[in-house]
Protein backbone atom coordinates (compact mmCIF):
# COMPACT_ATOMS: atom_id res chain seq x y z
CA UNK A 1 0.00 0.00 0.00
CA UNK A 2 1.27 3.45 -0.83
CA UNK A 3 2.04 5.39 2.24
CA UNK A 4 0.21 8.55 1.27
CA UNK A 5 -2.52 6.74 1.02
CA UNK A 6 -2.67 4.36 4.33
CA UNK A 7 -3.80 6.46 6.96
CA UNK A 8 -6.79 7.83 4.41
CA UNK A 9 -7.97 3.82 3.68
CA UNK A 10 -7.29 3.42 7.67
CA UNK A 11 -10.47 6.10 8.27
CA UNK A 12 -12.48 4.70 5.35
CA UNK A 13 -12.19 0.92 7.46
CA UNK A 14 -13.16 2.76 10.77
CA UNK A 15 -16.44 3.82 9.55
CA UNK A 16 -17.06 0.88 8.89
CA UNK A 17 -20.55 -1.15 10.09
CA UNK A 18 -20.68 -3.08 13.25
CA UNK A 19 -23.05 -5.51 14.77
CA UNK A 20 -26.63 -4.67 15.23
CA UNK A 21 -27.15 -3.48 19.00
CA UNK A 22 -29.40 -0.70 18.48
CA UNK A 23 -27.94 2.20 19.27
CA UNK A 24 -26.33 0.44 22.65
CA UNK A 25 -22.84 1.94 23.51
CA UNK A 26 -21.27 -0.89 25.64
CA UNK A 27 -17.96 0.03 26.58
CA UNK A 28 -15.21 2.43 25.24
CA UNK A 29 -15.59 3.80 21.38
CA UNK A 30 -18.30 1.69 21.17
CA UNK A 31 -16.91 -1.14 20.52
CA UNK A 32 -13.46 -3.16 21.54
CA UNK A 33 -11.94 -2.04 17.95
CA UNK A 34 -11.84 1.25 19.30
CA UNK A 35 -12.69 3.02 15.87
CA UNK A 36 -15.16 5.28 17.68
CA UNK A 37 -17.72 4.46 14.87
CA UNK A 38 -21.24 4.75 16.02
CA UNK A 39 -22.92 3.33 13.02
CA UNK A 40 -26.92 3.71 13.66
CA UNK A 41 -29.20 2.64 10.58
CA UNK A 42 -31.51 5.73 11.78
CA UNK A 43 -28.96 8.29 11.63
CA UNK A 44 -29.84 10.04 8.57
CA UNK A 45 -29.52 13.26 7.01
CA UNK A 46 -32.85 14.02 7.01
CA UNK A 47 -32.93 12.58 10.94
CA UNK A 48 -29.89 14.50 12.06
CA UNK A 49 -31.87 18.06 10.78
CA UNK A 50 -34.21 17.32 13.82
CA UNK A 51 -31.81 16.77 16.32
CA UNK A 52 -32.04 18.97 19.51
CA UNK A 53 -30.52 18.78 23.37
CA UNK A 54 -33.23 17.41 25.18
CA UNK A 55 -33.22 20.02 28.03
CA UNK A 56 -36.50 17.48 30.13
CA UNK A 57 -33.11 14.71 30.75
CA UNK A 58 -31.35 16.35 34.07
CA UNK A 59 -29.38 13.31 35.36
CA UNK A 60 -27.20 13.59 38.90
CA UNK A 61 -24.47 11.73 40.37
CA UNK A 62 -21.64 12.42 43.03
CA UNK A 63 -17.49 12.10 41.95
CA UNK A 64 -15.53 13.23 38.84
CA UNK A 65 -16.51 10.99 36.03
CA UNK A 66 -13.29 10.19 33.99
CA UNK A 67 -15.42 7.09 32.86
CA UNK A 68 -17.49 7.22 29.57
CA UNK A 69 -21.03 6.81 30.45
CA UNK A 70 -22.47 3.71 28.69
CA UNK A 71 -26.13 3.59 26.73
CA UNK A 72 -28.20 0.53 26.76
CA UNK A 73 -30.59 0.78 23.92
CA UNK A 74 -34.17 -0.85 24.73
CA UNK A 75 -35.93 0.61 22.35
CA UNK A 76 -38.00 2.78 24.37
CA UNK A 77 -38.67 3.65 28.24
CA UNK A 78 -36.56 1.18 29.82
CA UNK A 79 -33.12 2.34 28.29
CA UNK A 80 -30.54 2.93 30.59
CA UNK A 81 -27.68 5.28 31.18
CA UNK A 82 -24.93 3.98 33.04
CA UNK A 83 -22.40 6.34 34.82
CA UNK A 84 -19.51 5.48 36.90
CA UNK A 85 -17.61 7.79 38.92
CA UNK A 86 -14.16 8.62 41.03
CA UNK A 87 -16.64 8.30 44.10
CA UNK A 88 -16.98 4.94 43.59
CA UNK A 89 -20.85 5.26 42.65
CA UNK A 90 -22.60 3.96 39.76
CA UNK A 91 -25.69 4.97 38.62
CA UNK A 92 -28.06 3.93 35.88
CA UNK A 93 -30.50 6.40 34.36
CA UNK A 94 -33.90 6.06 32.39
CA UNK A 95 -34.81 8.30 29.36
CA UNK A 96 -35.83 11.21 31.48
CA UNK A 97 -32.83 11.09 34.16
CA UNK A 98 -34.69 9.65 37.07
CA UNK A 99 -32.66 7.50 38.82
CA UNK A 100 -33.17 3.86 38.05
CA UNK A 101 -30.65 2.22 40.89
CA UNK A 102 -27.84 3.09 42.37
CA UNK A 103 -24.71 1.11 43.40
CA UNK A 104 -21.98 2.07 46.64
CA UNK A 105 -18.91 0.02 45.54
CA UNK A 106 -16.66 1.00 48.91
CA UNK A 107 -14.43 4.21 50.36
CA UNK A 108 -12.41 5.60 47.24
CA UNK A 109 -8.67 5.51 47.53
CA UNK A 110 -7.05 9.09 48.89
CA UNK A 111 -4.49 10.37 46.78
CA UNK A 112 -1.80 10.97 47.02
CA UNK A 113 -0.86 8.62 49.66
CA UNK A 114 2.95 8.12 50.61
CA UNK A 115 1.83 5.76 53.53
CA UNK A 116 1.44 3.57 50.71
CA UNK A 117 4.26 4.30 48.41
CA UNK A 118 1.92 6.40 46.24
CA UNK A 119 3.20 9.90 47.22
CA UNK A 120 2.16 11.37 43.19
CA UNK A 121 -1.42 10.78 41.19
CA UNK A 122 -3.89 13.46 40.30
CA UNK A 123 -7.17 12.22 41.04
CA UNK A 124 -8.27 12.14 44.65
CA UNK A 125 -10.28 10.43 45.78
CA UNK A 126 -10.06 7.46 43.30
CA UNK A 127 -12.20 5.05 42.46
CA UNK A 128 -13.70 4.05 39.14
CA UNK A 129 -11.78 5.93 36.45
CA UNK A 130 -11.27 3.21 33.40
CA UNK A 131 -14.52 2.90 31.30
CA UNK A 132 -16.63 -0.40 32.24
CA UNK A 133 -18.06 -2.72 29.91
CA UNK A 134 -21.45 -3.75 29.54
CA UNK A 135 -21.67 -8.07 28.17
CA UNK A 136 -25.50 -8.27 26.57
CA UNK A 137 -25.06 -11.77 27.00
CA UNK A 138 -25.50 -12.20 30.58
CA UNK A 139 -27.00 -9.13 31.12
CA UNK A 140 -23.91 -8.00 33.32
CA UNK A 141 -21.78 -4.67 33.92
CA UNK A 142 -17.82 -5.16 34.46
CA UNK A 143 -15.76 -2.42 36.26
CA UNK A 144 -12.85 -1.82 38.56
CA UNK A 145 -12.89 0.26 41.63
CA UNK A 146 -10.03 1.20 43.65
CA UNK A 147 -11.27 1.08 47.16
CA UNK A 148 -9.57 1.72 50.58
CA UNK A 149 -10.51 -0.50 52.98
CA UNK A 150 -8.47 -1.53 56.67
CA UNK A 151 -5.93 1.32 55.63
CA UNK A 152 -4.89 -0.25 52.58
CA UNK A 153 -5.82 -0.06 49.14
CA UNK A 154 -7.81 -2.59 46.92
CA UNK A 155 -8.28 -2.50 43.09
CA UNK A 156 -11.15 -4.95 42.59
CA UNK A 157 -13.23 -6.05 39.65
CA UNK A 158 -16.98 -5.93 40.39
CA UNK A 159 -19.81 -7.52 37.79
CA UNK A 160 -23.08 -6.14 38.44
CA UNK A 161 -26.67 -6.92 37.30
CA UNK A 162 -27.58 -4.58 34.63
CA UNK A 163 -31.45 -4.06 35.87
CA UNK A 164 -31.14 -3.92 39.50
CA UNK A 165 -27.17 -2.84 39.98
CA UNK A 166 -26.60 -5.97 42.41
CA UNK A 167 -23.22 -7.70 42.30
CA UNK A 168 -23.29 -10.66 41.13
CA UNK A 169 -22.33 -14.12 43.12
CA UNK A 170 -18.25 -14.68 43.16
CA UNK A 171 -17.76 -11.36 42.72
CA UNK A 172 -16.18 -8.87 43.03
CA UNK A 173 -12.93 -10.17 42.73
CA UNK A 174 -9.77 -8.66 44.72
CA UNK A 175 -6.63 -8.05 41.81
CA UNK A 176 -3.54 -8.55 43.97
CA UNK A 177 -5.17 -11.50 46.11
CA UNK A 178 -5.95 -13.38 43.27
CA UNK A 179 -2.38 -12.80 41.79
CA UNK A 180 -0.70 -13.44 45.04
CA UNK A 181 0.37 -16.52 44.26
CA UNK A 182 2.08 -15.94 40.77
CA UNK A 183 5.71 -14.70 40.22
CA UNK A 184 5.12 -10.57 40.42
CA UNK A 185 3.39 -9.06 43.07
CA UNK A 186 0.20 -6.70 42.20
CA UNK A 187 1.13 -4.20 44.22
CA UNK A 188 -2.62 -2.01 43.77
CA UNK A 189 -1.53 1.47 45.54
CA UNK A 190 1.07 1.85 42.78
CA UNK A 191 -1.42 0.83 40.26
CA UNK A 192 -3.87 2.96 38.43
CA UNK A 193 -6.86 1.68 36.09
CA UNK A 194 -7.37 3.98 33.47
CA UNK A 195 -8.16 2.05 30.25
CA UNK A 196 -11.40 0.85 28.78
CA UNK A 197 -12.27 -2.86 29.66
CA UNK A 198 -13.69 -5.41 27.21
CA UNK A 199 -15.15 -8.86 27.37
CA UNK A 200 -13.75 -11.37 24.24
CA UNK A 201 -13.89 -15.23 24.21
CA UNK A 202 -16.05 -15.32 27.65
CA UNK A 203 -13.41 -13.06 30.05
CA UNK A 204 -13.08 -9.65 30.39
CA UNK A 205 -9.69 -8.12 30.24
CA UNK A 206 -8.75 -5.01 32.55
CA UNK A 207 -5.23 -3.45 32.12
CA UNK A 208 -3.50 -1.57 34.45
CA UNK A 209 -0.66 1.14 34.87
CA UNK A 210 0.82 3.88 37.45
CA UNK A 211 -0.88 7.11 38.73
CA UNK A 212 0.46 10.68 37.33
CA UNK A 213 4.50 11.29 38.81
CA UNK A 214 5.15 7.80 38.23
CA UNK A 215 5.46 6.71 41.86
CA UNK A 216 5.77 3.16 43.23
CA UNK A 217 6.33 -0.07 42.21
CA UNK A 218 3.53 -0.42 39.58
CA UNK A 219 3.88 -2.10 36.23
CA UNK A 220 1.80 -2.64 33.18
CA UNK A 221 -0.83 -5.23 33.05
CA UNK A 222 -3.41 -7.44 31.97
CA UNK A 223 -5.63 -9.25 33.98
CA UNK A 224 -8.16 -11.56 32.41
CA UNK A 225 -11.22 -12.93 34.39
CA UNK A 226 -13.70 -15.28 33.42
CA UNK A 227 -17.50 -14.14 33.36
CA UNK A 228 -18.61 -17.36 34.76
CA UNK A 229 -15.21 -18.45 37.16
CA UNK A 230 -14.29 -15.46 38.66
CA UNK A 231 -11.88 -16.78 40.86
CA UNK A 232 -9.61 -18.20 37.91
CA UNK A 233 -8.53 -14.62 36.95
CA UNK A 234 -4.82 -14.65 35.03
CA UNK A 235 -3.08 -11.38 34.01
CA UNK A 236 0.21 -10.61 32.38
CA UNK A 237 2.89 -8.37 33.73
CA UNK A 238 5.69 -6.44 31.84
CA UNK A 239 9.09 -7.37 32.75
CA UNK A 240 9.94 -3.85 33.13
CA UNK A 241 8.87 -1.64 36.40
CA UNK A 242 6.76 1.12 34.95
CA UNK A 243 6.09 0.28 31.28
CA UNK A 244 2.09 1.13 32.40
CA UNK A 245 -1.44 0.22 30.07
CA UNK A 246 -1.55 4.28 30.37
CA UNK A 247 -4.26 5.51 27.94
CA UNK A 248 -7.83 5.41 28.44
CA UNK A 249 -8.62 3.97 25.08
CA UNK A 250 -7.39 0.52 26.92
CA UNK A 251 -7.47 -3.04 25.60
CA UNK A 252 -8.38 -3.66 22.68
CA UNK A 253 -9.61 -6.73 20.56
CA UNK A 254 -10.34 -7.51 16.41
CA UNK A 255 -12.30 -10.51 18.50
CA UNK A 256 -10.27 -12.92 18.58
CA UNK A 257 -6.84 -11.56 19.82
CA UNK A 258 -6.38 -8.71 22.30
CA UNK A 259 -3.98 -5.99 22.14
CA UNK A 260 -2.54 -4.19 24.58
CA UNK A 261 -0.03 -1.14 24.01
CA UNK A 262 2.35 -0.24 27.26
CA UNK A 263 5.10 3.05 27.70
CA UNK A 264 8.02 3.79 29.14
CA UNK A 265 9.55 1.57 31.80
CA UNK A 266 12.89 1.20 33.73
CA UNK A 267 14.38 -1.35 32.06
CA UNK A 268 17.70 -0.08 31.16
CA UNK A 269 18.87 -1.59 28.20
CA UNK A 270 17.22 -4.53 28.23
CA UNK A 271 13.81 -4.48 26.92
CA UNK A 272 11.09 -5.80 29.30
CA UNK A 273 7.81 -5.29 26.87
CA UNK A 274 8.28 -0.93 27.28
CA UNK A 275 7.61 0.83 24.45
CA UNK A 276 5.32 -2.27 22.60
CA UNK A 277 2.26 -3.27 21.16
CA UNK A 278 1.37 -7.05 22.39
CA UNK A 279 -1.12 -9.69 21.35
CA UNK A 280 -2.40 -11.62 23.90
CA UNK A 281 -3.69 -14.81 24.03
CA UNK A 282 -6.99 -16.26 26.24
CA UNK A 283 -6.36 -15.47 29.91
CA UNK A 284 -3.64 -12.56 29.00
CA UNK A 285 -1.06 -14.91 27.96
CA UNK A 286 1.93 -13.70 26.39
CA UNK A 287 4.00 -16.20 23.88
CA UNK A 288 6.90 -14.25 23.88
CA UNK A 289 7.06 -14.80 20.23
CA UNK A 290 7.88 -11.66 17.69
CA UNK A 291 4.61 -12.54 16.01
CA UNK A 292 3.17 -11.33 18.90
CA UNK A 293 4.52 -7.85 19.86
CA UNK A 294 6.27 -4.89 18.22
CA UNK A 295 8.78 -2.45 19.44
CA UNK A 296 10.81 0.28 17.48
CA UNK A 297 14.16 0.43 16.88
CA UNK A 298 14.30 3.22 19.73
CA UNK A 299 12.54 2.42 21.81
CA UNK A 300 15.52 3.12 24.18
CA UNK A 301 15.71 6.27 23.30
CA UNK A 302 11.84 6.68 23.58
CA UNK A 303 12.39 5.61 26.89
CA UNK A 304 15.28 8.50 27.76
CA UNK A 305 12.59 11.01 26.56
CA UNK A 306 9.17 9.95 28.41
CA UNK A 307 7.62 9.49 24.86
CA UNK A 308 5.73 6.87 25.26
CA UNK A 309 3.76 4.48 22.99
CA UNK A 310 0.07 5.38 23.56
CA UNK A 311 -3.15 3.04 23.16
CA UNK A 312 -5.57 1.85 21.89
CA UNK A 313 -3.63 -0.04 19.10
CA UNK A 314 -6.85 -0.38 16.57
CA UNK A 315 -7.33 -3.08 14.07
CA UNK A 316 -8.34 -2.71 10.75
CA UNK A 317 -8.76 -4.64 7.92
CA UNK A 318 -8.51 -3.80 4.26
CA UNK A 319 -9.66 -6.31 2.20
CA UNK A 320 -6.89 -7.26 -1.13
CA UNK A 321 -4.19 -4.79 0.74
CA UNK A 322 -0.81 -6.89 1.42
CA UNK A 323 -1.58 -7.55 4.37
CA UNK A 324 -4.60 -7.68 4.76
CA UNK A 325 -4.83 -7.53 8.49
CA UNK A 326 -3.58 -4.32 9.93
CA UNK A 327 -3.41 -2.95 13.09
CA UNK A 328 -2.50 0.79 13.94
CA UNK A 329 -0.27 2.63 16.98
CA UNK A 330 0.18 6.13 18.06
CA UNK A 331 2.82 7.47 19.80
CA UNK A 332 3.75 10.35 22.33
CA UNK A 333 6.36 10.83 19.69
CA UNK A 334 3.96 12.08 17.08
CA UNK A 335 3.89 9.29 14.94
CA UNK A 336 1.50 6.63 13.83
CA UNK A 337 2.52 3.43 13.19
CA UNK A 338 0.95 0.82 10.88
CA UNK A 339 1.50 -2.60 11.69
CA UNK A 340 0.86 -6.70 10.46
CA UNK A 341 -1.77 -7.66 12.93
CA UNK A 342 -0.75 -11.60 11.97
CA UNK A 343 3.41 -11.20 12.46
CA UNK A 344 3.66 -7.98 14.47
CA UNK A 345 7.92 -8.56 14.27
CA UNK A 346 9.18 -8.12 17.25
CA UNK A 347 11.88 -5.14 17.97
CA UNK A 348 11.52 -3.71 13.95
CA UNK A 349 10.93 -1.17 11.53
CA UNK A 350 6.92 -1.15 10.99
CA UNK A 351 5.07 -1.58 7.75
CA UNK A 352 4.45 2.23 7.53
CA UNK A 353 4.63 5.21 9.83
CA UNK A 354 3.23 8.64 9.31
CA UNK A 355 4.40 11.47 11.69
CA UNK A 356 1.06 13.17 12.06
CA UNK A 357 1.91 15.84 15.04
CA UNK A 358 4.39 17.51 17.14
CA UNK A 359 4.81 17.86 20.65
């Protein structure tokens, strides 16, 4: 493909259609592509002419909402809005505003906190700041909350019933408990979630990374739970301190394979998955194969200079391009980077990059 011409077929394939929800907007973007395509059949020209704020919908909640609220389309009075917030409150909405339940998760997390080794971040209190994810199938809302709780904190995953709010049996489930036996320590006052969650193949996958000032012993991860075991929950760590799942954009998935996209860490010169776009397996595994994650050349240098790689890494595909299967990273840098979503190449030049902005 010509390189003039990638990044304007790379917009053409993000309009593209998507499956038909109604006019449902269950997690970040829309979708776990991350496009930000919201493709409604009714949305015409003639429709959009009568569009108007509905100043009758007043709808009230208490925290900073970093989250995106999420839409459940009904088709008619028993549609919901869906708003999570910092105080660790989530609230769903009917077509008018009036409140349809409402859900206390816990005490958020004060921040800063050097009692913890979390002496930076620049949302206090925290709670729920990564976008949640809504999975039709069983009717079911997935979040994290970072909750303090016998003067420590807690960064747990919580699935809750749609239509009433109530947490579901098994859940929710605490991140570094369930990780406590594996080789690297969650260490959740360090940790920040930030990034939009998604469910593929049956789990849903939550990444994680550090709070604003970069204090602590945090690291960037993965953790994958299954909807229906939620005590078998997996994750993936970087080998690299730092190296956080910053942006909100999050995970994302072309739904089979999900992608995650970490920055900076303290690795020195040896790379520990800083500065990369991964594919990740079921349960967050990593093969550790350069089919399955990318890196540039400098990303040591990229390192030096705080530029990180930034998320969502979005898959596209363009059907009789060579390849076919494409996926596409940004970067802190300035420059977008268009990749092989089948053989990513390890530590490499990438198909294509386009240096789009400067900082």
């Amino acid at each position: 493909m010509a390189r003039s011409n990638w990044l304007i077929a790379l917009v053409a394939s993000a309009c593209g259609g998507s499956p038909d929800r109604g006019a449902s907007v269950l997690e970040l973007h829309a979708g776990p592509s991350r496009a930000g395509a919201y493709v409604d059949a009714a949305f015409t020209t003639a429709a959009a002419a009568t569009l108007h704020l509905d100043t009758t919908f007043t709808a009230t909640y208490t925290g900073a909402a970093f989250a995106q609220a999420l839409y459940l389309d009904r088709g008619g009075p028993h549609d919901l809005v869906i708003a999570a917030t910092e105080a660790n409150e989530v609230t769903a909405f009917d077509p008018t505003g009036a409140v349809v339940w409402r859900t206390e998760l816990g005490t958020p997390q004060p921040m800063p906190n050097p009692a913890e080794a979390a002496d930076c971040g620049d949302i206090n209190p925290l709670g729920v700041t990564g976008t949640p994810v809504i999975d039709l199938d069983s009717g079911t809302l997935f979040l994290d909350a970072m909750i303090h709780e016998a003067s420590a904190a807690h960064h747990r995953i919580f699935a809750l019933a749609v239509d009433t709010g109530a947490i579901r049996p098994g859940w929710p489930v605490d991140v570094a408990t369930a990780l406590a036996s594996g080789p690297t320590p969650f260490v959740a006052a360090a940790q920040n979630q930030r990034g939009g969650l998604t469910v593929i193949g049956g789990r849903v996958y939550v990444p994680y990374g550090g709070h604003a000032g970069d204090c602590g012993h945090y690291r960037g991860w993965v953790v994958a739970v299954p909807v229906d075991r939620p005590g078998a929950l997996t994750g993936f760590a970087t080998g690299s301190t730092q190296a956080g799942a910053w942006t909100p954009g999050g995970v994302s998935s072309d739904g089979t394979s999900v992608f995650a996209v970490f920055g900076n860490g303290n690795s020195g010169s040896t790379w520990g998955h800083n500065e990369a776009v991964l594919r990740l397996g079921a349960g967050a595994a990593f093969s550790s194969d350069a089919r399955d994650y990318w890196a540039p050349t400098n990303w040591q240098q990229l390192d030096q200079t705080d530029k990180d790689l930034a998320g969502p890494a979005m898959p596209l595909d363009l059907p009789g391009a060579t390849p076919s299967a494409l996926l596409v990273a940004f970067g802190k840098d300035g420059n977008v980077y268009l990749l092989a979503r089948d053989h990513l190449g390890g530590i490499g030049a990438p198909l294509a990059q386009l240096h789009a902005a400067s900082n």
